[in-house]
Protein backbone atom coordinates (compact mmCIF):
# COMPACT_ATOMS: atom_id res chain seq x y z
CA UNK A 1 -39.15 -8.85 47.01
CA UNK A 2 -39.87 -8.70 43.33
CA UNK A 3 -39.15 -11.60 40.99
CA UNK A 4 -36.03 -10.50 38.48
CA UNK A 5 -37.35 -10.57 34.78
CA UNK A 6 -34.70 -11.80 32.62
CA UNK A 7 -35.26 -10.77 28.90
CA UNK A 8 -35.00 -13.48 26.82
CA UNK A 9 -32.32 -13.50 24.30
CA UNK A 10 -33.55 -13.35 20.30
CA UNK A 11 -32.29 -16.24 17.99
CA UNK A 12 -28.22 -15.35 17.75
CA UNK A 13 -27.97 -12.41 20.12
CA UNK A 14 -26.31 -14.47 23.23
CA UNK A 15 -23.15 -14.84 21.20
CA UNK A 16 -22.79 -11.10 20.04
CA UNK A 17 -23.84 -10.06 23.91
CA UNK A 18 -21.05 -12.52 25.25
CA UNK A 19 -18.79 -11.43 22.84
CA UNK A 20 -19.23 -7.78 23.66
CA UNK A 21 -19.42 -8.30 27.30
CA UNK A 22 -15.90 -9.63 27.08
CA UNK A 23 -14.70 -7.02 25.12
CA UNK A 24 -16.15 -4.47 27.65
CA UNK A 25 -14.24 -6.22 30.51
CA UNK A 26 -11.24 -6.63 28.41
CA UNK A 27 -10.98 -2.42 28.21
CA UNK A 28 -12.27 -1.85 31.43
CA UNK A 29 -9.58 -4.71 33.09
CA UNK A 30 -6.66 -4.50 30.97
CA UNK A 31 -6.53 -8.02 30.94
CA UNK A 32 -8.23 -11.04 29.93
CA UNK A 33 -7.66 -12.39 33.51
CA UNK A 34 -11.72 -12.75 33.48
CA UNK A 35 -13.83 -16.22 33.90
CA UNK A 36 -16.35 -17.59 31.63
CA UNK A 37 -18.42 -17.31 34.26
CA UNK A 38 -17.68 -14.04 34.80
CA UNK A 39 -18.46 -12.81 31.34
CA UNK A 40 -21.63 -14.55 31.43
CA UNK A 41 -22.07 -13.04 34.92
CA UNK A 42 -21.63 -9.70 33.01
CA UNK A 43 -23.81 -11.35 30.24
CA UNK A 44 -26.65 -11.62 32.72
CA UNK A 45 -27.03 -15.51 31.41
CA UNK A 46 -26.24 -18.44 33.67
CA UNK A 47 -22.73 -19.53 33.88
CA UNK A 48 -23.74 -22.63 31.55
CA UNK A 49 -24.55 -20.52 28.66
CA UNK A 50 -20.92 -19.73 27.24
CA UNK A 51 -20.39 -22.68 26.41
CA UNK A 52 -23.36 -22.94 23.49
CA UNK A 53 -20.57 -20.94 21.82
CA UNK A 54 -17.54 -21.20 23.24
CA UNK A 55 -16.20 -24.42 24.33
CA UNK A 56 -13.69 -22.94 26.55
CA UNK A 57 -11.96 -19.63 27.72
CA UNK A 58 -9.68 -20.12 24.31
CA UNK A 59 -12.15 -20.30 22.17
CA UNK A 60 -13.52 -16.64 23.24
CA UNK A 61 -10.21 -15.12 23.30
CA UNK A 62 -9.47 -16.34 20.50
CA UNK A 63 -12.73 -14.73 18.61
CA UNK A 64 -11.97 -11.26 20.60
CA UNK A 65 -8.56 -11.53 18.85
CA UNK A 66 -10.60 -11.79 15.45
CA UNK A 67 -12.66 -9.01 16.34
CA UNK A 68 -10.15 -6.71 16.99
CA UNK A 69 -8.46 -7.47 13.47
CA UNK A 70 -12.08 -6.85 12.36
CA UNK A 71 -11.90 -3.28 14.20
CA UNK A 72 -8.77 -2.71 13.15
CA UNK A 73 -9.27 -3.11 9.29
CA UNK A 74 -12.53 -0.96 9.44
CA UNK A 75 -10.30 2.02 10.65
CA UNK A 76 -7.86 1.57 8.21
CA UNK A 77 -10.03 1.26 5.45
CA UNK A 78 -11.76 4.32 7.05
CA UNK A 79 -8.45 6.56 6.67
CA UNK A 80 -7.72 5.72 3.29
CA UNK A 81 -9.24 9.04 1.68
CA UNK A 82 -9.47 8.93 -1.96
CA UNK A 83 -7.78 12.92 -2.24
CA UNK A 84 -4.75 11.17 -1.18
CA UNK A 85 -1.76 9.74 -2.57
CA UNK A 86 -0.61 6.54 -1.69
CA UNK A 87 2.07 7.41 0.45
CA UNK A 88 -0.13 9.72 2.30
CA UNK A 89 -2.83 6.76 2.93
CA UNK A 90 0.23 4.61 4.09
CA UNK A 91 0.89 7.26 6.46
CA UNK A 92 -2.42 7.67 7.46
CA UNK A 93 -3.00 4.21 7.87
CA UNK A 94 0.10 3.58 9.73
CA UNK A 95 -1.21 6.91 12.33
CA UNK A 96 -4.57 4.80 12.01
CA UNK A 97 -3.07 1.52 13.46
CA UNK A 98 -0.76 3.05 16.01
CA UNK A 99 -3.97 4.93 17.49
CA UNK A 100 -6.41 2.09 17.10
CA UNK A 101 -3.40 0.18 19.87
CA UNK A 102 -3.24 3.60 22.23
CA UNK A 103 -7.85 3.30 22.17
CA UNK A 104 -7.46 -0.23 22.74
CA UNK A 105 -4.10 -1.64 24.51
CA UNK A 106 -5.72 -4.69 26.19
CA UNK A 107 -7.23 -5.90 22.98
CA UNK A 108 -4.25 -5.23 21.08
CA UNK A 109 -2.13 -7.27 23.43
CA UNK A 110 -4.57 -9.73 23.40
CA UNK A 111 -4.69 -10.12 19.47
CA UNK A 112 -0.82 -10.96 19.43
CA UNK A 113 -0.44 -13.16 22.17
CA UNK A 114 -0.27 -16.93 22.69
CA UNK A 115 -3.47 -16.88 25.13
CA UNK A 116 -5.61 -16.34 22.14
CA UNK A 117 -4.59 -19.80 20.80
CA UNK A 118 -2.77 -21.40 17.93
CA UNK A 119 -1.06 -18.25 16.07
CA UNK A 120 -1.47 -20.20 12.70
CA UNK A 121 -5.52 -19.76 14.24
CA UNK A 122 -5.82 -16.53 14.32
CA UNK A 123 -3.11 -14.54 12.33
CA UNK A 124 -3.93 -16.67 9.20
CA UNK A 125 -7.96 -16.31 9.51
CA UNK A 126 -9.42 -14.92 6.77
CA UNK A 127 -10.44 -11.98 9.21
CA UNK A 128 -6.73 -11.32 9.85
CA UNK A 129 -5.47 -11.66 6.65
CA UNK A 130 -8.04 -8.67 5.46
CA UNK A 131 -6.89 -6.36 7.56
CA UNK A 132 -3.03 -6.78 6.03
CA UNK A 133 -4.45 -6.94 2.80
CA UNK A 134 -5.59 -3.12 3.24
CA UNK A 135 -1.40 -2.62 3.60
CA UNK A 136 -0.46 -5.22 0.63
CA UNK A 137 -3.57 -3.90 -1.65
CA UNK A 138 -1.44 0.21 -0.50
CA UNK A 139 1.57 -1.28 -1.67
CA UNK A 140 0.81 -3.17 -4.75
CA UNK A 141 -0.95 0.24 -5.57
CA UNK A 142 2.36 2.37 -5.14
CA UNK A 143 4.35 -0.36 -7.37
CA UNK A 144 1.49 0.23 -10.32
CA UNK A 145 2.26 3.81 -10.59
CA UNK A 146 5.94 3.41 -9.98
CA UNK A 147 6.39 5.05 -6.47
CA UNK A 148 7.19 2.32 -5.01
CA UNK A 149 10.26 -0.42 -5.69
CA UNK A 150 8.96 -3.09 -7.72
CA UNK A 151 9.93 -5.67 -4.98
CA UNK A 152 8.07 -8.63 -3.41
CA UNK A 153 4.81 -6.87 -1.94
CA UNK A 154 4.74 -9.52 0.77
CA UNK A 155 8.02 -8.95 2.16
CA UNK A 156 7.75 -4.71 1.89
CA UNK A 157 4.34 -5.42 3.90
CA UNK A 158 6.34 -7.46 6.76
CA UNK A 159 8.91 -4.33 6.91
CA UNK A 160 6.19 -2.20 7.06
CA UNK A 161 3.99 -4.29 9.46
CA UNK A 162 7.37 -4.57 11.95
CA UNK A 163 7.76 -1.07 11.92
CA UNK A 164 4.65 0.02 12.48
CA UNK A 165 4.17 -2.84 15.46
CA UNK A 166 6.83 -1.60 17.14
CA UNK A 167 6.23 2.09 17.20
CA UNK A 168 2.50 1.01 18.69
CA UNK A 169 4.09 -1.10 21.33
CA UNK A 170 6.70 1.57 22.38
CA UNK A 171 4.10 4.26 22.13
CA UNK A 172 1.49 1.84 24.19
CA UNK A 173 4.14 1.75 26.64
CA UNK A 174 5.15 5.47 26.80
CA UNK A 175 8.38 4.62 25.59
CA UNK A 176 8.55 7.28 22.49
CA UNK A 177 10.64 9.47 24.91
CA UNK A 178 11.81 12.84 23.14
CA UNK A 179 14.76 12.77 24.77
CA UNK A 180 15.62 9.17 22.71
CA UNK A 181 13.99 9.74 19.38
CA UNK A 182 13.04 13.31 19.00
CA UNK A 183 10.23 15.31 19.24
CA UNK A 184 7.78 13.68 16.31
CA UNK A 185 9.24 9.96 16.45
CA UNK A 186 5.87 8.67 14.16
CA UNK A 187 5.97 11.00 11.33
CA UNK A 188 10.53 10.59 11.66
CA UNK A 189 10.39 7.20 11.48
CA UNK A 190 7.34 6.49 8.66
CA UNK A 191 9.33 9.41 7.07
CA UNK A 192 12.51 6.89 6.77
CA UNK A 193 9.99 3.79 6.28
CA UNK A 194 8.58 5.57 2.43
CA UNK A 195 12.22 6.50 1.59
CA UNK A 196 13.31 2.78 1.66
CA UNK A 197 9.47 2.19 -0.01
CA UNK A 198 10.02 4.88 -3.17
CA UNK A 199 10.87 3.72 -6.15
């Protein structure tokens, strides 16, 4: 039988490769139901080497929550088209976050639940707090060239935020039913959401 060569890992790779082997048993699981041991199984390290990074199951659930406010930002950055108005990149950005939740429903569960550790932890990272600033920086825009109500940007961003939450969880759960909210509940309801926005 031949001897198994295990590549050696280059100076700061075993933290990206656990961190990406989780992620890939995250989406193909559903769940975070997973072992350290089992992401470093998946790793193809021994089931000591997690811990050089993460000092328990937590502390890696708690960086996969980070990364997927990481991924999320980058595609709404990536919508924001310079052709458009500002409430066309809200919209866009809104249709950006509710798809980035249908691609990735296990990671998006995973960024807003209590598994992933302290909520002050993660939702008030720097990491997190970038991604709503993409929705804060939208709004403060729309209030500079009067489209928007000149109201606290902070609380228009949690309205907006709730909103936009919710329709990703109900459409994440196959619960934007026709027969309840019509035939195009997104655009109907971000429709309402700039009305109460414009100035």
């Amino acid at each position: 039988m031949e001897e198994q060569i295990v590549q050696p890992y280059h100076h700061g790779d075993l933290r990206r490769v656990l961190i990406e082997s989780a992620l890939d048993m995250l989406h193909e699981f559903k769940s975070w139901q997973f072992t350290l041991r089992e992401v470093a199984r998946r790793a193809g390290v021994s089931h000591a080497a997690p811990y050089r990074h993460f000092p328990d199951k937590v502390a890696l659930l708690s960086e996969l929550a980070k990364v997927g406010f990481d991924m999320l930002g980058v595609e709404l950055t990536a919508a924001l088209l310079d052709h458009l108005s500002v409430e066309e990149q809200l919209v866009v950005a809104a249709k950006a976050y509710i798809k980035f939740g249908n691609a990735n429903p296990a990671l998006y569960h995973l960024m807003f639940s209590s598994d992933a550790g302290e909520q002050d932890e993660v939702h008030l990272n720097e990491r997190a707090i970038a991604t709503l600033n993409v929705l804060t920086t939208l709004l403060e825009r729309g209030q500079k060239e009067g489209v928007f109500k000149n109201r606290p940007v902070h609380g228009n961003a949690g309205a907006c935020w709730a909103l936009v939450h919710g329709l990703t969880m109900l459409s994440m759960n196959g619960l934007l039913l026709p027969e309840k909210v019509g035939d195009k509940p997104i655009d109907s309801a971000l429709a309402t959401l700039l009305e109460g926005l414009r100035a």
